[in-house]
Protein backbone atom coordinates (compact mmCIF):
# COMPACT_ATOMS: atom_id res chain seq x y z
CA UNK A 1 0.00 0.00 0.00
CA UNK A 2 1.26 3.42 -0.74
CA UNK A 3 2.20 5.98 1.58
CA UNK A 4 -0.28 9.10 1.76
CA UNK A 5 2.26 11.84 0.34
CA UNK A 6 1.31 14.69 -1.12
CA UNK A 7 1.22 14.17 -4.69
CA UNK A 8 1.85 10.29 -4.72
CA UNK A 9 -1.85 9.09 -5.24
CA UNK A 10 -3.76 6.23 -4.64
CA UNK A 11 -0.48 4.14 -6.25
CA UNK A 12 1.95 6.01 -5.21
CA UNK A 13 2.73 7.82 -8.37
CA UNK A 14 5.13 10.62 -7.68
CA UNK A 15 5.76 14.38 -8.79
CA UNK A 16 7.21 13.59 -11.97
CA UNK A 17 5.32 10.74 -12.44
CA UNK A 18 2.11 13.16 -12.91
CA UNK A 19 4.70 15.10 -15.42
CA UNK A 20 4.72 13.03 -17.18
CA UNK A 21 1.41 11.62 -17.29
CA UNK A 22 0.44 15.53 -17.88
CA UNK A 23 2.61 15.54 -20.79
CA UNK A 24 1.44 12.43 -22.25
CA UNK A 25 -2.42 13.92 -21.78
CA UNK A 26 -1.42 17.34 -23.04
CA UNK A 27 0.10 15.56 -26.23
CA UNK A 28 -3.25 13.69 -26.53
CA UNK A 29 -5.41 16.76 -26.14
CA UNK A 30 -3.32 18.51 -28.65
CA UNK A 31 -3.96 15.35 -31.06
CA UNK A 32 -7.51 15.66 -30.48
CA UNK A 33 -7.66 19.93 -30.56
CA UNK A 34 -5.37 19.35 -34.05
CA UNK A 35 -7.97 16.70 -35.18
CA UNK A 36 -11.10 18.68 -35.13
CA UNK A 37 -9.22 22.05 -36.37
CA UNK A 38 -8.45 19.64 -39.43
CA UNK A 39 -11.96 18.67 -39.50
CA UNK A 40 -13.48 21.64 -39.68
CA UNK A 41 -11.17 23.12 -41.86
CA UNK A 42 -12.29 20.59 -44.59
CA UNK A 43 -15.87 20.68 -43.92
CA UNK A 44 -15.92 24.37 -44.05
CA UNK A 45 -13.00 24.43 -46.81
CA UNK A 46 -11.43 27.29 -44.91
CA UNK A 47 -7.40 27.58 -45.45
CA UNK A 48 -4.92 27.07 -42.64
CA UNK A 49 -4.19 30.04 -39.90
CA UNK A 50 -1.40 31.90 -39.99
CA UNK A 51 -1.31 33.17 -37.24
CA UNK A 52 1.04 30.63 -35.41
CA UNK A 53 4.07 31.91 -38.11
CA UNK A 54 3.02 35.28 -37.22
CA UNK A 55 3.73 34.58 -33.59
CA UNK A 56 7.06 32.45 -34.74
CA UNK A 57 8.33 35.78 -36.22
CA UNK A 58 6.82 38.11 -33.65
CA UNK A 59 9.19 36.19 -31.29
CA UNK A 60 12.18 36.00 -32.85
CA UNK A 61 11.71 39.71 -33.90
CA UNK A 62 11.33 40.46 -30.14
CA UNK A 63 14.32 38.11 -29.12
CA UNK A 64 16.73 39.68 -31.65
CA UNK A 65 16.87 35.92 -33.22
CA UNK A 66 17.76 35.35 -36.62
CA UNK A 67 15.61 31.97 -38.16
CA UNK A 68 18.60 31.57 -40.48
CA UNK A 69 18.55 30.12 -44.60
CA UNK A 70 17.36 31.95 -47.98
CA UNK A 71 14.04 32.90 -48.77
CA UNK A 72 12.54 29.66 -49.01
CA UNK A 73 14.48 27.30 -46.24
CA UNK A 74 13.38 30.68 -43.90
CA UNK A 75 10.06 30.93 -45.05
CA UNK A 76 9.80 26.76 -44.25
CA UNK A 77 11.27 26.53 -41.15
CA UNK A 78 9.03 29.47 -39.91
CA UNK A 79 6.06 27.39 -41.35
CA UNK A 80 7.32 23.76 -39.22
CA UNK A 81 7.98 26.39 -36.18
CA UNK A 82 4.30 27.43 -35.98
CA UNK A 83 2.62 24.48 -35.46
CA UNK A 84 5.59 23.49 -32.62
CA UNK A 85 4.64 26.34 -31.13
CA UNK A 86 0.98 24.64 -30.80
CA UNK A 87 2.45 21.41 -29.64
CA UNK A 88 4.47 23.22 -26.62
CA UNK A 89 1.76 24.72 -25.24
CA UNK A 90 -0.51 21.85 -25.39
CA UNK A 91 1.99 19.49 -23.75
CA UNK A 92 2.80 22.48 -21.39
CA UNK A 93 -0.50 23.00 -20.42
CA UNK A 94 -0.72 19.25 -19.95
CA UNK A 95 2.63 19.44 -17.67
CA UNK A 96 0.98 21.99 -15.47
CA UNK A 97 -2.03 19.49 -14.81
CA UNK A 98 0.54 16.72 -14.09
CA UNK A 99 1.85 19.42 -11.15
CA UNK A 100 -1.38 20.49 -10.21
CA UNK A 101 -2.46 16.24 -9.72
CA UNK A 102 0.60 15.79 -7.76
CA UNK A 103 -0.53 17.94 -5.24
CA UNK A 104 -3.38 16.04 -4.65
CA UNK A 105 -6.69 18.68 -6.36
CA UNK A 106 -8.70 16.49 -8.29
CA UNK A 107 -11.69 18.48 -9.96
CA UNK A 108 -14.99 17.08 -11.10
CA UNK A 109 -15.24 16.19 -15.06
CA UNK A 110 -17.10 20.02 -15.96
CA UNK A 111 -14.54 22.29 -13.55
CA UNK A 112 -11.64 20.40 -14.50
CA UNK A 113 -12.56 20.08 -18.55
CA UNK A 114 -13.31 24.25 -18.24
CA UNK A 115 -10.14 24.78 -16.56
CA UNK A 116 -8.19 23.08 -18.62
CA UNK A 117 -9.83 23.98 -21.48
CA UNK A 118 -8.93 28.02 -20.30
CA UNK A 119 -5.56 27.23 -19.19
CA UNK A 120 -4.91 26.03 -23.31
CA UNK A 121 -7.24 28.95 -24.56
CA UNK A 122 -4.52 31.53 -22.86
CA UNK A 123 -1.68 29.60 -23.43
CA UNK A 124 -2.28 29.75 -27.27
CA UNK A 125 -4.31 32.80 -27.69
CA UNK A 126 -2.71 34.98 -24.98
CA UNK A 127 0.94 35.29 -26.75
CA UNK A 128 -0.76 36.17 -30.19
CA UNK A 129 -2.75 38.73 -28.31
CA UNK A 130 0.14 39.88 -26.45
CA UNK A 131 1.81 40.31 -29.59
CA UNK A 132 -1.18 42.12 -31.58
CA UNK A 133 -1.62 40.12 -34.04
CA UNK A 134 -5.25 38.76 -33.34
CA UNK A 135 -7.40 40.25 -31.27
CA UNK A 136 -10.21 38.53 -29.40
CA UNK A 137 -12.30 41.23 -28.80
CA UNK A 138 -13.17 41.65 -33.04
CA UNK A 139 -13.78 38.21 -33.71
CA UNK A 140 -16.98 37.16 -35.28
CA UNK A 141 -18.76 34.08 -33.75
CA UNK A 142 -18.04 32.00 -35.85
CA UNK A 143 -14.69 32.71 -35.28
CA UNK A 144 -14.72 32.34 -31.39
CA UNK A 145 -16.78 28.60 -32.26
CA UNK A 146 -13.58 27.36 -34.59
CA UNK A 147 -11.24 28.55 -31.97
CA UNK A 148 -13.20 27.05 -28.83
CA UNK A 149 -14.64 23.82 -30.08
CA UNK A 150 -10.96 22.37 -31.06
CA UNK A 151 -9.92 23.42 -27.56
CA UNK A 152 -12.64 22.59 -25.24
CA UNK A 153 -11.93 18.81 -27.33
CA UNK A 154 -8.33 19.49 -26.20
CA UNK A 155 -10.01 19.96 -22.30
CA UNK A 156 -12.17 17.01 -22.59
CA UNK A 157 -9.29 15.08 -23.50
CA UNK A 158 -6.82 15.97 -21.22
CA UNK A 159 -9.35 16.01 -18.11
CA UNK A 160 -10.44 12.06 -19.19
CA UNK A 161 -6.62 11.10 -19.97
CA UNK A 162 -5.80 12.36 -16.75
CA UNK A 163 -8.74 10.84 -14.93
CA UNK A 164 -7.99 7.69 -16.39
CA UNK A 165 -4.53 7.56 -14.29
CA UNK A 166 -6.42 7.78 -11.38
């Protein structure tokens, strides 16, 4: 029988244990988030967003970094950076409910879906916002639908994945 630390669970799953569990949910949440983005995107034949490259150069601008190569090998990298840019704050957002498990706060399925489903709204809205280059406050409906539905899928996800480790 496990001990009754703080963050060790019912098995006695430790700190970075729930890490990475939170990682692994935040990476499935993503998958999920990425899957219905795609899926809307062809039933709606709307073009891709480019709005994560925006932020990719946005950042570097700020950071004085130079994405290095020609036109072209610049111009690609920025486009495979984007989408990473996605990924991280999925998985981080995934991390931080690994951390916040491990101290023992386990929500019900609506609170913890919502809050999770915030904590990835900010973490991949709120830089682009920071940033100006979309801003929340002009978006149509339907705009605020395509951006919440993929991400409340990402906090349904994440909140099951994570409920599922018990």
């Amino acid at each position: 029988m496990a001990t009754s630390t703080p963050g060790a669970g019912r098995r006695g799953t430790s700190t970075l244990g729930w890490v990475l569990r939170g990682a692994a949910a935040g990476a499935a949440g993503t998958t999920a988030l990425n899957a219905v983005t795609y899926l809307d995107m062809v039933g709606r034949g709307r073009g891709t967003s480019s709005t994560p490259e925006q932020t990719v150069e946005a950042l570097a601008e700020k950071a004085h970094v130079r994405i290095p190569g020609d036109e072209e090998k610049r111009s690609n990298r920025v486009q495979g950076l984007g989408p990473l840019t996605g990924l991280v704050a999925g998985i981080g957002v995934g991390v931080l409910t690994g951390l916040v498990r491990a101290t023992g706060f386990r929500s019900q399925p609506l609170v913890g879906t919502a809050l999770t489903t915030v904590g990835v709204l900010i973490a991949s809205n709120g830089p682009m916002t920071v940033l100006g280059i979309t801003d929340p406050r002009t978006w149509s409906r339907t705009d605020w639908v395509s951006d919440v539905v993929p991400h409340l899928a990402y906090g349904v996800v994440v909140k099951t994945t994570m409920d599922a480790f018990a």
